[in-house]
N, C-alpha and C. Protein backbone atom coordinates (compact mmCIF):
# COMPACT_ATOMS: atom_id res chain seq x y z
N UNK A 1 21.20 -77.52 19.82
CA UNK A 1 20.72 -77.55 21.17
C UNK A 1 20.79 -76.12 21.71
N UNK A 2 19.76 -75.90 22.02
CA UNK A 2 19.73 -74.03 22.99
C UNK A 2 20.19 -74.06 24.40
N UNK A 3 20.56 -72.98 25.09
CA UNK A 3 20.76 -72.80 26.15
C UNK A 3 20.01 -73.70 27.11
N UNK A 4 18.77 -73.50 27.23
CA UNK A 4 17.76 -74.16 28.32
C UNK A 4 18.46 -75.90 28.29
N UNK A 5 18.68 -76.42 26.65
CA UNK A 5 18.75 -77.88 27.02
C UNK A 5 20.14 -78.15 27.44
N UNK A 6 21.10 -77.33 27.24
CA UNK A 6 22.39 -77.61 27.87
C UNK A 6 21.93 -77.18 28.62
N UNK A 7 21.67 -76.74 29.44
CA UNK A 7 21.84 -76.22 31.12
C UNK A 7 21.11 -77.48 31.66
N UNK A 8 19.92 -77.90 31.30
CA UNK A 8 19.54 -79.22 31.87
C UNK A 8 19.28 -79.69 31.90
N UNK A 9 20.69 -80.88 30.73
CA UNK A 9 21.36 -81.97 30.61
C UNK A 9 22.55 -81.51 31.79
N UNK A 10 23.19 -80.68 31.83
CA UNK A 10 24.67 -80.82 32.20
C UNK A 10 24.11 -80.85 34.05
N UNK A 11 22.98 -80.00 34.31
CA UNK A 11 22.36 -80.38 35.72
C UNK A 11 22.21 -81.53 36.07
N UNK A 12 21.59 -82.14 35.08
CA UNK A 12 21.02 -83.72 35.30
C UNK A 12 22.56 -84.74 35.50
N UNK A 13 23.39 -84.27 34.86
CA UNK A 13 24.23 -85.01 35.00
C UNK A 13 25.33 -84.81 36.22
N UNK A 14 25.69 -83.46 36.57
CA UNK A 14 25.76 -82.88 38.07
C UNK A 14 24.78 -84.10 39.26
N UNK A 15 23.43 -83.99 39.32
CA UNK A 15 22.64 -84.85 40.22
C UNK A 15 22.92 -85.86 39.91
N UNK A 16 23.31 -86.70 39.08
CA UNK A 16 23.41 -87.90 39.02
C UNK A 16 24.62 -88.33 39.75
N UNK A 17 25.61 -87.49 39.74
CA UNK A 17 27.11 -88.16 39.98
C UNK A 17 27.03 -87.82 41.38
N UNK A 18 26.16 -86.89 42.03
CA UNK A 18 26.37 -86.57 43.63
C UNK A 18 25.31 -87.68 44.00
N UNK A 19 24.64 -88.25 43.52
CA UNK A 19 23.26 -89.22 44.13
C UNK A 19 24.27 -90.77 43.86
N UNK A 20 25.31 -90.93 43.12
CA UNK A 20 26.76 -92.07 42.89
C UNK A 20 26.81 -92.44 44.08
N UNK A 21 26.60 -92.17 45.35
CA UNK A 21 27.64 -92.17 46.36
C UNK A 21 27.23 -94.07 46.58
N UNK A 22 27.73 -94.70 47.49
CA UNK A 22 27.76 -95.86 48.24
C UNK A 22 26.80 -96.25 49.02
N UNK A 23 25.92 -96.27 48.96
CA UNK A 23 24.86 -96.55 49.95
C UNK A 23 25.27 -98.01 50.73
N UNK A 24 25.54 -98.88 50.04
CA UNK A 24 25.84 -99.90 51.22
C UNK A 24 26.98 -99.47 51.86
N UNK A 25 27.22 -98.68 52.79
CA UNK A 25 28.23 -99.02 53.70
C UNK A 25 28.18 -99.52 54.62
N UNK A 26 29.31 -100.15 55.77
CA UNK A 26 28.88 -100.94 56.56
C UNK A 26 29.08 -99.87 58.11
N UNK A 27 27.92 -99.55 58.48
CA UNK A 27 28.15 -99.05 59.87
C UNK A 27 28.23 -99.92 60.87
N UNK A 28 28.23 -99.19 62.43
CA UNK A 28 28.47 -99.67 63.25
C UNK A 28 27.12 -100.73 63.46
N UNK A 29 26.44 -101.30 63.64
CA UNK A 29 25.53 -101.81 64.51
C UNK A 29 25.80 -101.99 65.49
N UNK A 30 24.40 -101.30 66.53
CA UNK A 30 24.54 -100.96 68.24
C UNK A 30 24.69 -102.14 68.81
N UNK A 31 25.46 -102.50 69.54
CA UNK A 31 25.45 -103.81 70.41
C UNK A 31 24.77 -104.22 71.88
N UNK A 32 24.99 -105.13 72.31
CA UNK A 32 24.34 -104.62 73.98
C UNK A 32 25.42 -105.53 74.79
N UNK A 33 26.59 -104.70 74.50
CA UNK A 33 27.74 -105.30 75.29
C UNK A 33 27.79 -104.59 76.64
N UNK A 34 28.42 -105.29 77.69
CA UNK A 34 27.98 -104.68 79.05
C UNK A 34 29.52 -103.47 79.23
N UNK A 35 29.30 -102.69 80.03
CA UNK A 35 30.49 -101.30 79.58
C UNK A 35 31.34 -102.09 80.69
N UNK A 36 32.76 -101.48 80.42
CA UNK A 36 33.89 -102.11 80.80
C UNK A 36 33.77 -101.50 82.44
N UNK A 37 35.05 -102.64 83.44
CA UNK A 37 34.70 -102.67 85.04
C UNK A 37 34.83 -100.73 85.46
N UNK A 38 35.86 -100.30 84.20
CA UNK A 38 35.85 -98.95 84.56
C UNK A 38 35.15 -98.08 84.88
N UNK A 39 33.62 -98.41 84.16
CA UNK A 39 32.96 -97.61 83.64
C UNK A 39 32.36 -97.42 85.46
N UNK A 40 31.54 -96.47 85.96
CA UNK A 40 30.95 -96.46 87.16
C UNK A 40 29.85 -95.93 86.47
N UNK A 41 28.85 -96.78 87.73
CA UNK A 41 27.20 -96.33 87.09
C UNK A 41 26.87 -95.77 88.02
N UNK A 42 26.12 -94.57 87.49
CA UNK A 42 25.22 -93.63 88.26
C UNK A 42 23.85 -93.58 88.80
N UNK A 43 22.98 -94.80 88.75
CA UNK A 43 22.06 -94.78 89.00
C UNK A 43 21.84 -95.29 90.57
N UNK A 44 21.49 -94.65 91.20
CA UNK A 44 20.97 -94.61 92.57
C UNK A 44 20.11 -95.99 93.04
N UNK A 45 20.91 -96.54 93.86
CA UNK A 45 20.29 -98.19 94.89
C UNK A 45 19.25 -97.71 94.87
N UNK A 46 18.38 -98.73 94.91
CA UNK A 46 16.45 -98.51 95.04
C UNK A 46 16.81 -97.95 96.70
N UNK A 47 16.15 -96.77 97.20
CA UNK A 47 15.56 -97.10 98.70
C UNK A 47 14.68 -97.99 99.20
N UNK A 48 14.67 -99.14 99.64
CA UNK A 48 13.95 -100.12 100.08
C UNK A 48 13.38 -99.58 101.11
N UNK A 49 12.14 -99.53 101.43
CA UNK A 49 11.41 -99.12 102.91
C UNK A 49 12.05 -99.97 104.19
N UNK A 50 11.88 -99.23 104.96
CA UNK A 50 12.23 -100.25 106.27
C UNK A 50 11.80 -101.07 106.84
N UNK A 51 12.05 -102.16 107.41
CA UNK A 51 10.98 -102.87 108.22
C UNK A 51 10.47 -101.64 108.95
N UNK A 52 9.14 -101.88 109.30
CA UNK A 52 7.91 -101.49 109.86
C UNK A 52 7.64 -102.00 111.22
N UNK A 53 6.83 -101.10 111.86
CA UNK A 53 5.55 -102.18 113.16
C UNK A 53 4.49 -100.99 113.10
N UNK A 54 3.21 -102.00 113.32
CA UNK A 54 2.01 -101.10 113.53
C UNK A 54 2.02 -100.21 114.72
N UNK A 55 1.96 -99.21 114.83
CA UNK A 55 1.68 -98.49 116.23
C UNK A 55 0.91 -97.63 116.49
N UNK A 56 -0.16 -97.14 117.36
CA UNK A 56 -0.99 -96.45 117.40
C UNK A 56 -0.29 -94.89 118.14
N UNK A 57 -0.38 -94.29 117.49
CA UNK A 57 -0.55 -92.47 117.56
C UNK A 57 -1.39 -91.57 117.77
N UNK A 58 -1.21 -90.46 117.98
CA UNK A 58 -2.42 -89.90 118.35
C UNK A 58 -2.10 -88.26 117.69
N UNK A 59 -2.85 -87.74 116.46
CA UNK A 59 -2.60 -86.77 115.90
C UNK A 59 -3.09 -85.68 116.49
N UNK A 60 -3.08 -84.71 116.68
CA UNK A 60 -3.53 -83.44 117.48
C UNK A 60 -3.05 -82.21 116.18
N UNK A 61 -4.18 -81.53 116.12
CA UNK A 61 -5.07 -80.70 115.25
C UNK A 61 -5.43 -79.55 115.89
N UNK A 62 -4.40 -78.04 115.78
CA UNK A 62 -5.16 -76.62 116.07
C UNK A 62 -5.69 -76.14 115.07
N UNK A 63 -5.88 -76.69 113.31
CA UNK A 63 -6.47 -76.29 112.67
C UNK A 63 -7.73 -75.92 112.52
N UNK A 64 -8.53 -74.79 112.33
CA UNK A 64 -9.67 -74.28 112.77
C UNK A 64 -9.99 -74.37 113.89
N UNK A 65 -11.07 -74.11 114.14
CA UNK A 65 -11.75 -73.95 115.58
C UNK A 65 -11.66 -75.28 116.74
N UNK A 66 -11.22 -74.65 117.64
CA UNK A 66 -10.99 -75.53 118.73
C UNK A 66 -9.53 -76.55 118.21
N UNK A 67 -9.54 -77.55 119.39
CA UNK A 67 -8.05 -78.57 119.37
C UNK A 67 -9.16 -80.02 118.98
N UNK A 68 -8.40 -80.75 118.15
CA UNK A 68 -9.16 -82.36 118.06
C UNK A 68 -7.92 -83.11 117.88
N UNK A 69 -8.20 -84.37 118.42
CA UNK A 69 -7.16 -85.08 118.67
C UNK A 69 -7.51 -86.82 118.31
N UNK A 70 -7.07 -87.74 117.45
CA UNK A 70 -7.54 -88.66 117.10
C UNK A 70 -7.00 -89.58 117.22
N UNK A 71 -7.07 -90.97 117.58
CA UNK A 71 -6.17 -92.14 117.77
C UNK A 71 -6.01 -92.71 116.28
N UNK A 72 -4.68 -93.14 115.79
CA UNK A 72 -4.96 -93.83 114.53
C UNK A 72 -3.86 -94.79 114.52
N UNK A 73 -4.27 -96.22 114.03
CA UNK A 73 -3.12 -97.19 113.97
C UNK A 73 -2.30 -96.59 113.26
N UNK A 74 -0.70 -96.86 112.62
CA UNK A 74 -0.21 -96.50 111.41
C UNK A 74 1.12 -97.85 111.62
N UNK A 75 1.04 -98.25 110.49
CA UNK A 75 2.34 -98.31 110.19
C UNK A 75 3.79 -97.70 109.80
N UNK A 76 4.60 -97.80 110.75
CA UNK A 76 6.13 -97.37 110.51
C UNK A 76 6.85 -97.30 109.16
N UNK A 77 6.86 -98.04 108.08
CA UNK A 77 7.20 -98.25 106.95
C UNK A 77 6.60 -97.46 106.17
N UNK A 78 5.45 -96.77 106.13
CA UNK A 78 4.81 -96.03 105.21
C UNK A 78 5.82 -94.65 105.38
N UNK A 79 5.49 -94.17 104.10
CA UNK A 79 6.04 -92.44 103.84
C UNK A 79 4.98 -91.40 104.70
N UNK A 80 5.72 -90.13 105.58
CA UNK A 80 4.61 -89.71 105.85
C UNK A 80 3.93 -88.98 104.70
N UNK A 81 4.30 -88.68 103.60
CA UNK A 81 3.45 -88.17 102.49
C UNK A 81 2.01 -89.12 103.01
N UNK A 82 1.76 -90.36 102.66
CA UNK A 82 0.73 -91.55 102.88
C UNK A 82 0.01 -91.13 104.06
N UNK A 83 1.17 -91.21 105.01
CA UNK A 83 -0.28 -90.87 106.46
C UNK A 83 -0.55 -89.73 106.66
N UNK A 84 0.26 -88.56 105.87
CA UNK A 84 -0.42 -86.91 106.17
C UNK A 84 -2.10 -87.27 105.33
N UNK A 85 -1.62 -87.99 104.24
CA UNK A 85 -2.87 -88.09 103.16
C UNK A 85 -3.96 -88.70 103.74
N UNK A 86 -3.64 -89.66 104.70
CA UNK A 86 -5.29 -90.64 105.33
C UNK A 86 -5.41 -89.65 106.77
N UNK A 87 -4.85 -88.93 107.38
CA UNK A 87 -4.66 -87.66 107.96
C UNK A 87 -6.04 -86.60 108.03
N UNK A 88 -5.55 -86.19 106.22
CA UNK A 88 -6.33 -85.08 106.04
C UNK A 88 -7.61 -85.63 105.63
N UNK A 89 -7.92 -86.77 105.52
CA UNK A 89 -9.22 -87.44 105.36
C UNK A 89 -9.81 -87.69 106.45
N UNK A 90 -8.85 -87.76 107.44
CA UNK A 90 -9.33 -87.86 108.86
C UNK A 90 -10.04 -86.74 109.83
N UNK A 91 -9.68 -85.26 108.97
CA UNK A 91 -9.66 -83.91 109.62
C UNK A 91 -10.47 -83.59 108.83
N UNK A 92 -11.02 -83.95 107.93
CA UNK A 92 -11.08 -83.06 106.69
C UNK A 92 -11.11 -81.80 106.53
N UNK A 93 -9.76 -82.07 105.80
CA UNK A 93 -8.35 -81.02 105.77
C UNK A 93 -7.77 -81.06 104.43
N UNK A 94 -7.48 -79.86 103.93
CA UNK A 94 -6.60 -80.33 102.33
C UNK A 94 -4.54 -80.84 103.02
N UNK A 95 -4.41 -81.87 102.15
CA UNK A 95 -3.23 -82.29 102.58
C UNK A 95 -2.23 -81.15 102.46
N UNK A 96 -2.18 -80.04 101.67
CA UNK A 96 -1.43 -79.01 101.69
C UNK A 96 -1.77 -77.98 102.15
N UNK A 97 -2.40 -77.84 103.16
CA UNK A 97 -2.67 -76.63 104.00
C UNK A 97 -1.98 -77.22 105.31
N UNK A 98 -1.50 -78.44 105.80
CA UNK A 98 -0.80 -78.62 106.85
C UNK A 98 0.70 -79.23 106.57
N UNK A 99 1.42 -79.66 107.80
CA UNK A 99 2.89 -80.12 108.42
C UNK A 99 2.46 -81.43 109.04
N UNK A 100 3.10 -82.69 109.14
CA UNK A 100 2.87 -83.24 110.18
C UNK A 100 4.39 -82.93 111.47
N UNK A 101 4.36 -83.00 112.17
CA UNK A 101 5.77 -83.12 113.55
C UNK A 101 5.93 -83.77 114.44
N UNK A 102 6.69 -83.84 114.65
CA UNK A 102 6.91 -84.46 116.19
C UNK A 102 8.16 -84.21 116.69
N UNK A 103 8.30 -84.62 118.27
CA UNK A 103 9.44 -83.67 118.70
C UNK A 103 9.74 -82.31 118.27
N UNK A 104 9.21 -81.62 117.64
CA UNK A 104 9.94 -80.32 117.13
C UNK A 104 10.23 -80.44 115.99
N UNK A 105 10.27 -81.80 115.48
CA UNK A 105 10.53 -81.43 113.85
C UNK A 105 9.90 -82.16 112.83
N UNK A 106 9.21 -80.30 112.18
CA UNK A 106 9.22 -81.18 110.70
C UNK A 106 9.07 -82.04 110.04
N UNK A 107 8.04 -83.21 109.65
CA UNK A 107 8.43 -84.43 108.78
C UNK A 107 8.97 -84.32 107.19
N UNK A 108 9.37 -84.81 106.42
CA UNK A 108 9.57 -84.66 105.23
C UNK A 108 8.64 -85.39 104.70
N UNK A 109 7.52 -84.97 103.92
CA UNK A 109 6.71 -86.25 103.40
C UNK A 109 7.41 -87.28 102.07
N UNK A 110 8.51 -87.05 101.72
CA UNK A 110 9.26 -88.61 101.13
C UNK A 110 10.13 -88.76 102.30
N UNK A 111 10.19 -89.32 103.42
CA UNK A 111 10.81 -89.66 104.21
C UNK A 111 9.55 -90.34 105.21
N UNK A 112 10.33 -91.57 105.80
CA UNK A 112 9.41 -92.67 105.86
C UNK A 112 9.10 -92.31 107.62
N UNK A 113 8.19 -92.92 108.64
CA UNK A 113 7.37 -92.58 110.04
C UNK A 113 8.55 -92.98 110.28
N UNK A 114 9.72 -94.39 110.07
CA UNK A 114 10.63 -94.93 110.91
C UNK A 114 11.65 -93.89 111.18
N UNK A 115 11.66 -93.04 110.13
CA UNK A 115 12.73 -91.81 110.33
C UNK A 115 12.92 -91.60 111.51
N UNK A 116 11.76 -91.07 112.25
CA UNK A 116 11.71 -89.97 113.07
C UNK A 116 11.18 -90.73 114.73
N UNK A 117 11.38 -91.89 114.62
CA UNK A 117 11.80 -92.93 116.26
C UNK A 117 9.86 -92.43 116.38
N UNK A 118 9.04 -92.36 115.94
CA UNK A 118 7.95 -92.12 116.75
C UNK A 118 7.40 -93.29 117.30
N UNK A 119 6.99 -93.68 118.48
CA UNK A 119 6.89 -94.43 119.37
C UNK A 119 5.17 -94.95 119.67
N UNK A 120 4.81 -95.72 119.96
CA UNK A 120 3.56 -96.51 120.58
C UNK A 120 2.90 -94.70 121.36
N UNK A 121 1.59 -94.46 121.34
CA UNK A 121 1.48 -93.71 122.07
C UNK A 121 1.76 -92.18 121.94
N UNK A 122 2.45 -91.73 120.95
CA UNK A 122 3.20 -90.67 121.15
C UNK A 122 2.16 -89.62 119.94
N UNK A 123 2.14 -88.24 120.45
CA UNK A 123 1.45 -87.37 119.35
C UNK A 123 2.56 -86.69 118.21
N UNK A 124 1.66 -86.64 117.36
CA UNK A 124 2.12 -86.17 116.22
C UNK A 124 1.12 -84.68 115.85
N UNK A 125 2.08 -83.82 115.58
CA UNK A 125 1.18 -82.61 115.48
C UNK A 125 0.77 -81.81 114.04
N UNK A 126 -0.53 -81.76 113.68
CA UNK A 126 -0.69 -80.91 112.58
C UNK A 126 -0.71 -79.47 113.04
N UNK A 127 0.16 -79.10 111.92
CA UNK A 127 0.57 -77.70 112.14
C UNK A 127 0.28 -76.83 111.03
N UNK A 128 -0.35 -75.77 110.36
CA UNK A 128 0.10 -75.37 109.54
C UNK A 128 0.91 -74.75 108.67
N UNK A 129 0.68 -75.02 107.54
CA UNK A 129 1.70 -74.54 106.22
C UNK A 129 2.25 -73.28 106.43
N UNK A 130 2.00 -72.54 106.48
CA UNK A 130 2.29 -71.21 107.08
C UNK A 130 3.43 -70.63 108.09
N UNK A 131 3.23 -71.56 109.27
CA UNK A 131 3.70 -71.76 110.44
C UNK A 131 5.20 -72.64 110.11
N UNK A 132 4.95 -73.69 109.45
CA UNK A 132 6.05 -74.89 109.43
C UNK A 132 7.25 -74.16 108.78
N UNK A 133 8.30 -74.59 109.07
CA UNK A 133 9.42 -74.43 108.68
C UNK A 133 10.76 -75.45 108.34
């Protein structure tokens, strides 16, 4: 036998004894046991919207030329993200070139009309992006 065939036979037999190993072992299998009272969960209560009432508002607009001012039902429960959006359809206006406000402040558009006590009657002001703070 020459070099080449001892070298690999004695390889072959090297791979064979490391490829030996156990393949059936028994692992864990994942369960869907519920985690102990210790455990505390981190996932955040749904925000449920608030009760609502329809109320009519009146938006007022210095964007471009001249002041316009529009009556619009809305519901309380909606996000103002939603009514800046039927808003700027109303002005036609891009929804991110304005603010909506009232009283002096700011709306957050994920934060809902009930937030901010706006009332039967009462204006809400588009302001622009620029301007808002």
């Amino acid at each position: 036998m020459d070099f080449d065939e001892e070298f690999d036979k004695e390889f072959d037999e090297e791979l064979e004894e490391d490829f030996d190993e156990n393949l059936d072992e028994d692992f864990d299998e994942p369960t869907s046991k519920t985690p102990p009272d210790d455990v505390k969960v981190k996932t955040p209560e749904p925000h449920l919207p608030p009760e609502g009432k329809k109320i009519s508002v009146f938006f007022l607009s210095t964007i471009g030329p001249g002041e316009k001012k529009q009556k619009l039902l809305v519901y309380t429960g909606n996000k103002v993200g939603d009514i800046k959006d039927t808003v700027a359809n109303l002005f036609a206006l891009d929804p991110s070139d304005f603010h909506l406000s009232s009283g002096g402040v700011t709306m957050d558009e994920t934060s809902y009309l009930s937030d901010y006590n706006v009332d039967e009657g009462d204006d809400i002001l588009l302001i622009p992006a620029s301007v808002a703070g």
